[in-house]
Protein backbone atom coordinates (compact mmCIF):
# COMPACT_ATOMS: atom_id res chain seq x y z
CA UNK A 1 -23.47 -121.38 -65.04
CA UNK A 2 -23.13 -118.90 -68.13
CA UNK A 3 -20.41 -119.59 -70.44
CA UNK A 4 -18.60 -116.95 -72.52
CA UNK A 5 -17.74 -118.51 -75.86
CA UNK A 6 -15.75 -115.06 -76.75
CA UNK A 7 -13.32 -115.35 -74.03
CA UNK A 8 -10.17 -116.86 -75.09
CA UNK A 9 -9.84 -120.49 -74.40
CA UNK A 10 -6.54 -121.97 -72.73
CA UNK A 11 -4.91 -124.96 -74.60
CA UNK A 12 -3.78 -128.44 -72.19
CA UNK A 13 -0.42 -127.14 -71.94
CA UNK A 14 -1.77 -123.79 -70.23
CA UNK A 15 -4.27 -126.07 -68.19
CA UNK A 16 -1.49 -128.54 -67.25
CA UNK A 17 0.81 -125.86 -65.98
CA UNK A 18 -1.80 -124.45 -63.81
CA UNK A 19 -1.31 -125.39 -59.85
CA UNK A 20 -4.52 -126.44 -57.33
CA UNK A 21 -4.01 -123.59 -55.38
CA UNK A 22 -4.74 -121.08 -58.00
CA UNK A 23 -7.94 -123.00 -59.45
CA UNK A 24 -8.76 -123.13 -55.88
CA UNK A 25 -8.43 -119.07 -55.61
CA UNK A 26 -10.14 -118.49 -58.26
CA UNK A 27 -13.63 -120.57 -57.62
CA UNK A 28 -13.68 -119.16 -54.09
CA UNK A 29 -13.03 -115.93 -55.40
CA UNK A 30 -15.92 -116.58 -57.72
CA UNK A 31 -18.72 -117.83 -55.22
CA UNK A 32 -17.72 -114.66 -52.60
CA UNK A 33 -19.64 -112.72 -55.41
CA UNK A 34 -23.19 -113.77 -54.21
CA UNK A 35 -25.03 -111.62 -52.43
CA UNK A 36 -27.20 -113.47 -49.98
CA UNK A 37 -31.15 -111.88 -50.09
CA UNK A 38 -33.74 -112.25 -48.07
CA UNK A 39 -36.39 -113.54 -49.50
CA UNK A 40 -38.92 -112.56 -47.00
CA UNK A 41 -37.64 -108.62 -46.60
CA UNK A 42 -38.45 -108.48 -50.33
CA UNK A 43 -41.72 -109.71 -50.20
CA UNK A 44 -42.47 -106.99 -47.26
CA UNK A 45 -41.42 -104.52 -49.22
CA UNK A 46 -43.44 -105.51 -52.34
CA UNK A 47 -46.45 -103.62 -53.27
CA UNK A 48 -48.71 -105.09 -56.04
CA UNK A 49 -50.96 -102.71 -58.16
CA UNK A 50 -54.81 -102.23 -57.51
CA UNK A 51 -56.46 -100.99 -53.95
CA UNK A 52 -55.59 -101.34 -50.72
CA UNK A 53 -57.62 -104.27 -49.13
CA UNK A 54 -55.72 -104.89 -46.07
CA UNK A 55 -59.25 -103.83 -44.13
CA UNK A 56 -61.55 -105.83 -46.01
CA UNK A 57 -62.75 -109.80 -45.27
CA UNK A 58 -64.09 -112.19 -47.54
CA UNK A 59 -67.19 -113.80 -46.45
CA UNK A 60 -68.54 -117.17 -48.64
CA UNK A 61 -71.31 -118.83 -47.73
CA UNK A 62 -70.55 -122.77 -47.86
CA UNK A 63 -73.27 -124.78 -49.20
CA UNK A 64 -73.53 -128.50 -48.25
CA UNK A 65 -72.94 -131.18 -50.86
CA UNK A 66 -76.64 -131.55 -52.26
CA UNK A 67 -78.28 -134.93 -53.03
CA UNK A 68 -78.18 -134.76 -56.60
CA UNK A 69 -74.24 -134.16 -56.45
CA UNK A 70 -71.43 -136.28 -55.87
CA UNK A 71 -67.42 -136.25 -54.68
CA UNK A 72 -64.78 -137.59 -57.18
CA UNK A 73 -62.64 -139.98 -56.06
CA UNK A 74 -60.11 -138.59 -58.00
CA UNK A 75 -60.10 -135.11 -57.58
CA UNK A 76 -62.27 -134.54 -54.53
CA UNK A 77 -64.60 -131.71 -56.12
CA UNK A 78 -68.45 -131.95 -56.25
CA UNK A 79 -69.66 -132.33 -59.09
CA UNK A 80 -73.48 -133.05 -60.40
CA UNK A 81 -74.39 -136.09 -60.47
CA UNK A 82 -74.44 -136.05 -64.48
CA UNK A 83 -71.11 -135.69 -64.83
CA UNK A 84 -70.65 -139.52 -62.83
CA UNK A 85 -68.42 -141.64 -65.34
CA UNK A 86 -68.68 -144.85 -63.36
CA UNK A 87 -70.91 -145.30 -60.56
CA UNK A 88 -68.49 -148.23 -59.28
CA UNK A 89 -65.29 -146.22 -58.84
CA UNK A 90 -67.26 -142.32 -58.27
CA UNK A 91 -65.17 -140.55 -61.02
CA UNK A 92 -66.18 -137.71 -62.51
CA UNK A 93 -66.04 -137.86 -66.44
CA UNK A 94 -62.92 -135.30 -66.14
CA UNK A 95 -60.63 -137.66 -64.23
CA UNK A 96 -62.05 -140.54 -66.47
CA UNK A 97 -60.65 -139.04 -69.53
CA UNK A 98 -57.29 -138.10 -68.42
């Protein structure tokens, strides 16, 4: 919550004099100033710059894991077999250094 440190601050005496009810008035009044959005309206309505490419696919061709590669058992990627830090474990030299 943002604090205004050039609003006048109340001393005890003003804070001891002042009754439930009222600090009770004023924190509802303050929370019935949120405005409740929807989150998913505004993404409908957001447009992000570039072309349209509603009407195009993507098409990848998946190549299988060759025999000269390996998985880490870290990370899960496939990497070449060069990049093997210890054959024991199957971590790639990326995992092994962090």
């Amino acid at each position: 919550m943002a604090t205004d440190y050039d609003a006048p601050r109340k001393s005890e005496e003003d804070v001891k004099d002042e009754s439930l009810e009222e600090i009770k008035t004023r924190s509802t009044n303050r929370g019935s100033s949120n405005v409740d959005v929807d989150e998913t309206e505004l993404a409908e309505n957001l447009e992000l710059p570039g072309a349209d490419l509603s009407d195009k696919s993507l098409e990848v061709r998946v190549v299988p894991k060759q025999s000269d590669e390996f998985t880490c058992t870290e990370c899960f990627l496939v990497h070449h077999i060069s990049q093997l830090a210890d054959v024991t474990t199957g971590v790639c030299t990326d995992c092994a250094d962090g």
